[in-house]
Protein backbone atom coordinates (compact mmCIF):
# COMPACT_ATOMS: atom_id res chain seq x y z
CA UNK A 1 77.82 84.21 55.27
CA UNK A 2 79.16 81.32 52.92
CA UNK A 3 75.55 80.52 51.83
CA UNK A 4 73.78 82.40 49.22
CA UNK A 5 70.37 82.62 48.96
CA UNK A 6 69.49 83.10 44.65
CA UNK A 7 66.12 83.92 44.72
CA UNK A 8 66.21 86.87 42.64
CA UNK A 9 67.82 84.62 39.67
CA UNK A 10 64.85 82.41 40.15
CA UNK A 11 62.52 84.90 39.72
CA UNK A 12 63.94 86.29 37.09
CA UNK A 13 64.67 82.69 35.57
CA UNK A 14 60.51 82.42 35.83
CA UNK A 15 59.61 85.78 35.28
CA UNK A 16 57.75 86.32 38.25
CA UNK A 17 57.61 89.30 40.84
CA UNK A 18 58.56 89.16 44.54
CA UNK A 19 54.37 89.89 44.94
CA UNK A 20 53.38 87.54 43.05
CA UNK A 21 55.78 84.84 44.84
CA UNK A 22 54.53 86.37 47.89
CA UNK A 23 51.00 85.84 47.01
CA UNK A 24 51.41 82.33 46.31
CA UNK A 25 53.22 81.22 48.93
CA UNK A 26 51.56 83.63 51.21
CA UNK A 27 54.97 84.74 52.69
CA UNK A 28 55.23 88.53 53.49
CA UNK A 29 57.24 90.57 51.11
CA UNK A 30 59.56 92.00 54.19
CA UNK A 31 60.03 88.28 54.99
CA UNK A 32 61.15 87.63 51.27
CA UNK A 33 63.02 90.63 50.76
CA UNK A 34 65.11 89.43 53.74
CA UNK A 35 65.82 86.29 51.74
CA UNK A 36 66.40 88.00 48.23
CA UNK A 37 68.78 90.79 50.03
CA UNK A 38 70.61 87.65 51.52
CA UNK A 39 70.28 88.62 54.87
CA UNK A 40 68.08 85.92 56.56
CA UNK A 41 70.45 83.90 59.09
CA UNK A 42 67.44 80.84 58.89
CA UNK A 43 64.82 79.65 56.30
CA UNK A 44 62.27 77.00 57.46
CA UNK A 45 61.84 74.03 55.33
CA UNK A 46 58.04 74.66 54.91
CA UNK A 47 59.41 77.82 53.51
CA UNK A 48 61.90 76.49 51.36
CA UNK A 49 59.28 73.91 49.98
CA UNK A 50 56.39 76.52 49.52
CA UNK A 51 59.16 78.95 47.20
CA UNK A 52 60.39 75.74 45.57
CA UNK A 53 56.91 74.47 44.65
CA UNK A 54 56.06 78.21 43.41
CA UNK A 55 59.11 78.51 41.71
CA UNK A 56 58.98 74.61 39.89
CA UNK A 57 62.31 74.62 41.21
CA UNK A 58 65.29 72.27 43.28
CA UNK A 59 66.41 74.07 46.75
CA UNK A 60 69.50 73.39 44.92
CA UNK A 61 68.59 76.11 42.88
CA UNK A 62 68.00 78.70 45.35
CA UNK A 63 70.93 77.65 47.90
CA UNK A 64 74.37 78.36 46.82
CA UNK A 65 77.42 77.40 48.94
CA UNK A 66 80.82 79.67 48.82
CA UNK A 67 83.53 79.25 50.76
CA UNK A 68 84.59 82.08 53.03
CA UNK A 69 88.57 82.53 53.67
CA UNK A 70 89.19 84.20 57.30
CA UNK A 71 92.40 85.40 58.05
């Protein structure tokens, strides 16, 4: 999938554990795992706020968009 989902670099950016992001924005660490292992085919934008807010971050800086050449 062209869009990448950096959560790990965030966390690592803010030195904080997938539990403790989990415990904040009371998300459960399967659901988060699916985005860090970039294999989540939706995020909801109550989601994406709740992480961002956590994080002190721009979705900007957990979406990533690469293009994908089929041939």
């Amino acid at each position: 999938m062209p869009i990448i989902i950096n959560l790990d670099v965030m966390l690592a950016k803010r030195k904080m554990s997938l539990t403790e992001l989990s415990e904040k924005v009371d998300i459960t660490m399967s659901n988060l795992s699916i985005l860090k292992t970039g294999k989540a085919k939706a995020i909801r934008l109550e989601t994406l706020d709740a992480i961002c807010a956590a994080l002190q971050c721009q979705p900007g800086d957990l979406l990533e968009y690469t293009a994908e050449n089929k041939h």
